[in-house]
PDB file of N, CA and C in Angstrom:
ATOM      1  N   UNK A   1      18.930  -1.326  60.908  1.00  0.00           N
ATOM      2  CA  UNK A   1      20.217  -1.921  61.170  1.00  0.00           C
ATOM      3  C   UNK A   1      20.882  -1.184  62.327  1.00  0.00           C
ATOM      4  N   UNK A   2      21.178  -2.083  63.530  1.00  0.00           N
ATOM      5  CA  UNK A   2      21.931  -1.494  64.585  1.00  0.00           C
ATOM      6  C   UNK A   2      23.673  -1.608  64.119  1.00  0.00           C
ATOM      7  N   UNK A   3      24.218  -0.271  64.333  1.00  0.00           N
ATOM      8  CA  UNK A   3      25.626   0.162  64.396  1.00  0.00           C
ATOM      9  C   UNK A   3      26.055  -1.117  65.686  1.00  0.00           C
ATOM     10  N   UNK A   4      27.451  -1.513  65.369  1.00  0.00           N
ATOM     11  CA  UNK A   4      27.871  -1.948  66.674  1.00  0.00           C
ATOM     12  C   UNK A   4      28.994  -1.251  66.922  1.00  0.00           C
ATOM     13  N   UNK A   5      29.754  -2.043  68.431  1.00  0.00           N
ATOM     14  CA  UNK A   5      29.855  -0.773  69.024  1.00  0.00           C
ATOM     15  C   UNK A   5      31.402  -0.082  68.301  1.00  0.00           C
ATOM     16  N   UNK A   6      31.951  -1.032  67.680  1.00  0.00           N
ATOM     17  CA  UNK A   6      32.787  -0.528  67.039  1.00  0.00           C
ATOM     18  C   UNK A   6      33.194   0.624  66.457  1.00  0.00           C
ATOM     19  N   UNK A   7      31.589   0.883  65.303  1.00  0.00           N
ATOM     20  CA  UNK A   7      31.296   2.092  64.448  1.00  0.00           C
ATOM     21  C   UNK A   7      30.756   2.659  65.499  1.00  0.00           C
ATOM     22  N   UNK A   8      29.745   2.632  66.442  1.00  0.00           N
ATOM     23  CA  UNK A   8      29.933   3.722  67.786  1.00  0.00           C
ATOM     24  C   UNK A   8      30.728   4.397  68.306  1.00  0.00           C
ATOM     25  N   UNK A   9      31.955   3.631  68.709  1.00  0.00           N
ATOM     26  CA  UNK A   9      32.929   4.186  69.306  1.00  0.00           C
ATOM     27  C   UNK A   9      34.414   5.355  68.307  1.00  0.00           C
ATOM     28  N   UNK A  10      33.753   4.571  66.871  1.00  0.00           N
ATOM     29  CA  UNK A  10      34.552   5.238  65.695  1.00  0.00           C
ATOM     30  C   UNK A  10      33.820   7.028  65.531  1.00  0.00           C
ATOM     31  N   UNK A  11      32.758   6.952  66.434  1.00  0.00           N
ATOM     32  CA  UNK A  11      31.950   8.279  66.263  1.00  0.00           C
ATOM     33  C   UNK A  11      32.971   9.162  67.055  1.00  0.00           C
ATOM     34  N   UNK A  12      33.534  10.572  67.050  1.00  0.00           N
ATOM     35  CA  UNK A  12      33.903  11.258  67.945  1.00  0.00           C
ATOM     36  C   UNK A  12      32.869  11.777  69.103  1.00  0.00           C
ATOM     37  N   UNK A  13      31.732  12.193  68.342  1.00  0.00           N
ATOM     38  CA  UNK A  13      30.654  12.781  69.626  1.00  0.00           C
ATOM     39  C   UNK A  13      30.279  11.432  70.382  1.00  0.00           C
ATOM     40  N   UNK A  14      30.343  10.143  70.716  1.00  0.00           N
ATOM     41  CA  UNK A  14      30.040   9.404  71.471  1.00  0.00           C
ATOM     42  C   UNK A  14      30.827   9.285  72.027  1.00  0.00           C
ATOM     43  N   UNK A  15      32.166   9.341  71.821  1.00  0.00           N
ATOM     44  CA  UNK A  15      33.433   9.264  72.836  1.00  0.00           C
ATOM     45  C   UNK A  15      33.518  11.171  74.151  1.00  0.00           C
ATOM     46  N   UNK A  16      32.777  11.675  73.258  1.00  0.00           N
ATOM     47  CA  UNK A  16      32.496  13.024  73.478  1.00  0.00           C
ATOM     48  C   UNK A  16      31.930  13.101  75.039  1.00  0.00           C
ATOM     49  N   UNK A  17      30.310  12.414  74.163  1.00  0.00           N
ATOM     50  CA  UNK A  17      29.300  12.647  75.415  1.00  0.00           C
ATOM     51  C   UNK A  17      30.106  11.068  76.340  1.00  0.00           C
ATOM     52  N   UNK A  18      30.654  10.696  75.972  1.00  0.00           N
ATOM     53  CA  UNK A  18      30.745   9.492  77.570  1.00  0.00           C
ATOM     54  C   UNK A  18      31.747  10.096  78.449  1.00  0.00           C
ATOM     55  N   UNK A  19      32.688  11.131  77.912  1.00  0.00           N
ATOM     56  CA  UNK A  19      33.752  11.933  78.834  1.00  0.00           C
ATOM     57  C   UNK A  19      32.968  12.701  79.548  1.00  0.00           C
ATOM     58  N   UNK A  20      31.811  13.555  79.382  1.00  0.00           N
ATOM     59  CA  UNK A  20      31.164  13.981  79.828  1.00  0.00           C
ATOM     60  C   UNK A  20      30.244  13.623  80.471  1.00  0.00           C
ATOM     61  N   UNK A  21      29.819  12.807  80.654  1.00  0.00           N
ATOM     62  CA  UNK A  21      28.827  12.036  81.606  1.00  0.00           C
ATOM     63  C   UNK A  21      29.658  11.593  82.631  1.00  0.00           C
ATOM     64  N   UNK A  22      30.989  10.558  82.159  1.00  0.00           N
ATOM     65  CA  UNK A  22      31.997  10.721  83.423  1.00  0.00           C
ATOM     66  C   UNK A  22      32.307  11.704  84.345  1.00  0.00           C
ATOM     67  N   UNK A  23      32.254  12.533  83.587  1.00  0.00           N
ATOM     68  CA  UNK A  23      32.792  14.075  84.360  1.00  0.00           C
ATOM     69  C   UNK A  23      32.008  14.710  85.032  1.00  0.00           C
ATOM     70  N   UNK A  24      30.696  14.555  84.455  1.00  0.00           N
ATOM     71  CA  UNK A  24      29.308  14.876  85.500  1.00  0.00           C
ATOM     72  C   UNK A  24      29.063  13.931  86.446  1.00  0.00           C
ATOM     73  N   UNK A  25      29.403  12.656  86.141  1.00  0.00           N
ATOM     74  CA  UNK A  25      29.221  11.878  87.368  1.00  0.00           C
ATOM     75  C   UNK A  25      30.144  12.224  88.635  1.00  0.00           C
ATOM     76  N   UNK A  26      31.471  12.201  88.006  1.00  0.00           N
ATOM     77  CA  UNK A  26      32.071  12.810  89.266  1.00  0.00           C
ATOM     78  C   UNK A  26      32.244  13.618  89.605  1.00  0.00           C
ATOM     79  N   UNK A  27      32.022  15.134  89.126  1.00  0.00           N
ATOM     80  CA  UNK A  27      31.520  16.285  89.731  1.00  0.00           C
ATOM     81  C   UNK A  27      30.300  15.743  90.967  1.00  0.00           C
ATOM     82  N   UNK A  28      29.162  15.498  90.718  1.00  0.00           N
ATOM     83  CA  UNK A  28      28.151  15.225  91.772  1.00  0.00           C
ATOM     84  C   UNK A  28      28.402  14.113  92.806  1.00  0.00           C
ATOM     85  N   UNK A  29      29.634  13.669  92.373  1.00  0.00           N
ATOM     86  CA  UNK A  29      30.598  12.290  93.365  1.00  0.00           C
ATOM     87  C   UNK A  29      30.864  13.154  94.486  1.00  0.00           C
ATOM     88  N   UNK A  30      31.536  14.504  93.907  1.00  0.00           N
ATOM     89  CA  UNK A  30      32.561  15.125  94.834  1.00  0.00           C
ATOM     90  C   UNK A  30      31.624  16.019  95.803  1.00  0.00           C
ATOM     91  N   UNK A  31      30.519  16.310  94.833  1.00  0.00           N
ATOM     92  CA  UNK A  31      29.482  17.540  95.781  1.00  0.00           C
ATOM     93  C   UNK A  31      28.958  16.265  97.327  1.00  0.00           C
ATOM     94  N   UNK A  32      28.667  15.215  96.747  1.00  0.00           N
ATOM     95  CA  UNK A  32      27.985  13.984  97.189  1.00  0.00           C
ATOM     96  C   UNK A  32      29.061  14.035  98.721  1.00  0.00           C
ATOM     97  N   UNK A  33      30.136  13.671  98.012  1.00  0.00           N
ATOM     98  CA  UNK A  33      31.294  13.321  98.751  1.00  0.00           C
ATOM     99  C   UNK A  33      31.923  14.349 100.145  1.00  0.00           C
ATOM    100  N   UNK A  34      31.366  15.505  99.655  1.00  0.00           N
ATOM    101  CA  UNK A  34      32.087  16.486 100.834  1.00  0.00           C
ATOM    102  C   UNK A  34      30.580  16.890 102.097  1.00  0.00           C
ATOM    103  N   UNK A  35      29.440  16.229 101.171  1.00  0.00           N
ATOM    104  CA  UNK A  35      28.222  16.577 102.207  1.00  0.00           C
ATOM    105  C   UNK A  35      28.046  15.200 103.267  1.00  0.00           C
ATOM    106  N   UNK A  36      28.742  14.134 102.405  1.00  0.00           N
ATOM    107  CA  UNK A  36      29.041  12.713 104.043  1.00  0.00           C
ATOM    108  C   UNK A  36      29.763  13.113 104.388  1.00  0.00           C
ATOM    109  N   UNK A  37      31.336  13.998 104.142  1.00  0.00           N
ATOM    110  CA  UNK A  37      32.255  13.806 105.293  1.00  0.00           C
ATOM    111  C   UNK A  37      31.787  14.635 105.949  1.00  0.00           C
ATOM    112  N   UNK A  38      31.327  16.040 105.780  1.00  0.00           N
ATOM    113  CA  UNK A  38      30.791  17.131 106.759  1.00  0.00           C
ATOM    114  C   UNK A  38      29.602  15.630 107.692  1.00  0.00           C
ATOM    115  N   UNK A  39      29.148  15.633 107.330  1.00  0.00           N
ATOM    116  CA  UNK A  39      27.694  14.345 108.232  1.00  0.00           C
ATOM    117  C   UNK A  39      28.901  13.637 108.852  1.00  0.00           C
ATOM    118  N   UNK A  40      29.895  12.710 108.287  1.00  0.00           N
ATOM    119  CA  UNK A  40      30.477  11.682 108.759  1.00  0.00           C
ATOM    120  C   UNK A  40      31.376  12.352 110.571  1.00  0.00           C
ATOM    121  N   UNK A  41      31.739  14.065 110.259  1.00  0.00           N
ATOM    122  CA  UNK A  41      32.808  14.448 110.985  1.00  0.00           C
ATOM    123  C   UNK A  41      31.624  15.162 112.011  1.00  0.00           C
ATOM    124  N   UNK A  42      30.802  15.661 111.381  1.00  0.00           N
ATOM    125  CA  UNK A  42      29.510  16.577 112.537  1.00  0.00           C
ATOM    126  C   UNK A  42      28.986  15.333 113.684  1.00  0.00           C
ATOM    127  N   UNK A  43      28.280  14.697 112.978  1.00  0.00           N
ATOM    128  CA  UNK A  43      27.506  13.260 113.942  1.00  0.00           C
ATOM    129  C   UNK A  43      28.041  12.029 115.170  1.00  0.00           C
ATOM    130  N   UNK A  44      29.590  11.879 114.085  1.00  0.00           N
ATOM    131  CA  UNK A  44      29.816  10.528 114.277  1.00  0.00           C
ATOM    132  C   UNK A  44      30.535  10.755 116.204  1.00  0.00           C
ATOM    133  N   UNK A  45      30.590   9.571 116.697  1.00  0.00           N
ATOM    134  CA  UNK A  45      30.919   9.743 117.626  1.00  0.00           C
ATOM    135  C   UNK A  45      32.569   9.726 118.001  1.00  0.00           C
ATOM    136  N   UNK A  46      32.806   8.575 117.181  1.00  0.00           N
ATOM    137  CA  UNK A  46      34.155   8.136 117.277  1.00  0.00           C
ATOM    138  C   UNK A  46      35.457   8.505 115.923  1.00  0.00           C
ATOM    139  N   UNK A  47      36.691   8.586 115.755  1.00  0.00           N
ATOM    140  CA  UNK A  47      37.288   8.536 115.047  1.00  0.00           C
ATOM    141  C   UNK A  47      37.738   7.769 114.172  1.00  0.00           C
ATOM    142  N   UNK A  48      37.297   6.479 114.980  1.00  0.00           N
ATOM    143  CA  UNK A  48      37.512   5.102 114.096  1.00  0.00           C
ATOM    144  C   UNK A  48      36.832   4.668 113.043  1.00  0.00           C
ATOM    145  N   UNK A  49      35.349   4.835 113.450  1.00  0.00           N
ATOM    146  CA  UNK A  49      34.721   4.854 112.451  1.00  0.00           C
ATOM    147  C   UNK A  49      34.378   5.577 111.382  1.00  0.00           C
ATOM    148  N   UNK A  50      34.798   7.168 111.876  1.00  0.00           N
ATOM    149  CA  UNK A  50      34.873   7.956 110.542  1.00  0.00           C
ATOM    150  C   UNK A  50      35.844   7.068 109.313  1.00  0.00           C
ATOM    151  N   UNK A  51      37.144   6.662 110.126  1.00  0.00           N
ATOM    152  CA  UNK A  51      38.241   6.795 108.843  1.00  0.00           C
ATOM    153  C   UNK A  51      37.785   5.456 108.358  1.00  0.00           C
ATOM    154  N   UNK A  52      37.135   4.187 109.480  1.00  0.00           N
ATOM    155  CA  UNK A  52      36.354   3.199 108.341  1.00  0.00           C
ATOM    156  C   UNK A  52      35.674   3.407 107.174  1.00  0.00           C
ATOM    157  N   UNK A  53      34.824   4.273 107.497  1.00  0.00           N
ATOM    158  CA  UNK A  53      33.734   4.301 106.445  1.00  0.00           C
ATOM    159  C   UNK A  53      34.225   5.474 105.390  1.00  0.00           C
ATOM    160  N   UNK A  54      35.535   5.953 105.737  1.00  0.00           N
ATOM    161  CA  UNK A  54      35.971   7.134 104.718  1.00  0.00           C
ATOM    162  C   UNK A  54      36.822   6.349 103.998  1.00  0.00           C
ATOM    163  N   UNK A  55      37.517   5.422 104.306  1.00  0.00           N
ATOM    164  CA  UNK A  55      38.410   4.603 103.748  1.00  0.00           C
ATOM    165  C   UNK A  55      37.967   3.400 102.809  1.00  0.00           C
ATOM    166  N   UNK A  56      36.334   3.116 103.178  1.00  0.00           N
ATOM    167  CA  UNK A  56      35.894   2.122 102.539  1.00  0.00           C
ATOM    168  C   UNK A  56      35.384   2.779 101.265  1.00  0.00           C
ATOM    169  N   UNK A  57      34.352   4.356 101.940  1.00  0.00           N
ATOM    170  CA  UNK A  57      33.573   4.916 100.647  1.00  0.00           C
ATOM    171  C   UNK A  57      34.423   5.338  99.797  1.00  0.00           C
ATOM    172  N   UNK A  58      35.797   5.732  99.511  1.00  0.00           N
ATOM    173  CA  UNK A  58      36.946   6.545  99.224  1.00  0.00           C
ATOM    174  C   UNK A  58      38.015   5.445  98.122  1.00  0.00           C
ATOM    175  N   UNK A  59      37.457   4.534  98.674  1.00  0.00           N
ATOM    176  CA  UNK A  59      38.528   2.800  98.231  1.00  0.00           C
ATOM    177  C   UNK A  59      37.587   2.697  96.664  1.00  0.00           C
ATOM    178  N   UNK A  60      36.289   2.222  97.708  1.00  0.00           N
ATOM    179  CA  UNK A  60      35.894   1.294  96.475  1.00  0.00           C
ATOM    180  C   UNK A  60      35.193   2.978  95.427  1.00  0.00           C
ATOM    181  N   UNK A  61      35.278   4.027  95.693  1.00  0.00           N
ATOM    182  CA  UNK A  61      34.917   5.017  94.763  1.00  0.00           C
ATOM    183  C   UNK A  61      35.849   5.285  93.583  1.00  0.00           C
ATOM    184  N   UNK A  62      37.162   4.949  94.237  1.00  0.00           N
ATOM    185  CA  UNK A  62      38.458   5.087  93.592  1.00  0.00           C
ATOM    186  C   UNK A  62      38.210   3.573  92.508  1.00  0.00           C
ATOM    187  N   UNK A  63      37.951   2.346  92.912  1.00  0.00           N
ATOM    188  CA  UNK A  63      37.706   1.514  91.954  1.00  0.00           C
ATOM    189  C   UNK A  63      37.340   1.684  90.869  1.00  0.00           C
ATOM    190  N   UNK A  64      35.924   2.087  91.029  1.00  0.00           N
ATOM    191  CA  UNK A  64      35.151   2.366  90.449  1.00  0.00           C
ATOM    192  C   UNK A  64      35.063   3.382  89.250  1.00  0.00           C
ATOM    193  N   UNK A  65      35.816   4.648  89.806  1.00  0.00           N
ATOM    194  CA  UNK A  65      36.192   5.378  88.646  1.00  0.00           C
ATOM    195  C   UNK A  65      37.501   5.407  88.063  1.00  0.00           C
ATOM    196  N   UNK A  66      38.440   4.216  88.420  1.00  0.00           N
ATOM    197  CA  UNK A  66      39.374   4.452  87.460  1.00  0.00           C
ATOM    198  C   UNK A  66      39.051   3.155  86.382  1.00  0.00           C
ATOM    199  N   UNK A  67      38.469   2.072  87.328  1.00  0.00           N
ATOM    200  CA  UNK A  67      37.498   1.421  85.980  1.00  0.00           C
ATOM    201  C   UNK A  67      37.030   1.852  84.880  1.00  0.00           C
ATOM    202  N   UNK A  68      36.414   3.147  84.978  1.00  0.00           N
ATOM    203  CA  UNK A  68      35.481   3.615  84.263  1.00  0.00           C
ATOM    204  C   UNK A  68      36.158   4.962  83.267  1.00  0.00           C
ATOM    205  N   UNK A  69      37.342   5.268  84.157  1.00  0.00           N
ATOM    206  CA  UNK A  69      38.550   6.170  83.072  1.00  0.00           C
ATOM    207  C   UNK A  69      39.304   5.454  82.386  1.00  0.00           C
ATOM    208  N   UNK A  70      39.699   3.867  82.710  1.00  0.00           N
ATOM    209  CA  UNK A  70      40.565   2.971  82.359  1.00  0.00           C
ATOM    210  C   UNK A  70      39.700   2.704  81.123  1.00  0.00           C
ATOM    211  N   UNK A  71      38.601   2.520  80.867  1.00  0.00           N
ATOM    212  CA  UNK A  71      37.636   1.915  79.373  1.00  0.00           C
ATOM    213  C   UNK A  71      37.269   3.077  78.866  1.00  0.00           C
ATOM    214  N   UNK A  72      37.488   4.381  79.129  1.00  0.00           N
ATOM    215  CA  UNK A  72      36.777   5.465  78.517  1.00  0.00           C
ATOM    216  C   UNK A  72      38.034   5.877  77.992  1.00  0.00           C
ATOM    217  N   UNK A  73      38.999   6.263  78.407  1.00  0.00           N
ATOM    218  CA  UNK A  73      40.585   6.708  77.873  1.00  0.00           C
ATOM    219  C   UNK A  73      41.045   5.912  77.757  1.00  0.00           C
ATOM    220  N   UNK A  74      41.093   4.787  77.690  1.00  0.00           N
ATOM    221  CA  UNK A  74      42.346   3.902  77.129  1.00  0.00           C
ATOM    222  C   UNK A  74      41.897   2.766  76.305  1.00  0.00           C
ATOM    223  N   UNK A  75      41.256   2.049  77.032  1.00  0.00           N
ATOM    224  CA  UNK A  75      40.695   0.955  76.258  1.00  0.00           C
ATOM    225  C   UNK A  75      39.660   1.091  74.914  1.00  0.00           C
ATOM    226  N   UNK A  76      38.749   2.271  75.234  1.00  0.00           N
ATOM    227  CA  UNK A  76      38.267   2.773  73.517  1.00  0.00           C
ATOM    228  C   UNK A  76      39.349   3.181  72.623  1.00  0.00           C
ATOM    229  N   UNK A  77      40.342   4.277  73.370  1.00  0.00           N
ATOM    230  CA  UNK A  77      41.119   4.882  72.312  1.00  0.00           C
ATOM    231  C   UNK A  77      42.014   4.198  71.286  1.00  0.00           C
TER     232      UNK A  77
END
């Protein structure tokens, strides 16, 4: 018999390990994150396109993880 996710989420250690996997994800976001801008600011030629592609990777990263804090802190709890 599979648990659904209800009684899953009624577990404390599953609410546990998903804060933590969040948190490891974005730890290695940020390591990720400071080795393109060093590349983005060393290489690039122009200024414009740095703040494009810093503004785009930076936008939709921000989506993405408050999506993912928005269902992990709020919407389970």
């Amino acid at each position: 018999m599979n648990p659904d996710i209800a009684e899953l989420l009624a577990n404390p250690y599953v609410f546990r390990s998903l804060a933590v996997i969040l948190g490891a994800t974005f730890i290695f976001f940020a390591i990720v994150s400071v080795i393109l801008f060093y590349h983005w600011k060393r290489y690039e030629a122009t200024n414009v396109k740095i703040a494009f592609a810093t503004t785009i990777y930076f936008g939709v990263s921000a989506l993405f993880f408050g999506w993912a804090a928005y269902y992990l802190f709020i919407f389970i709890k």
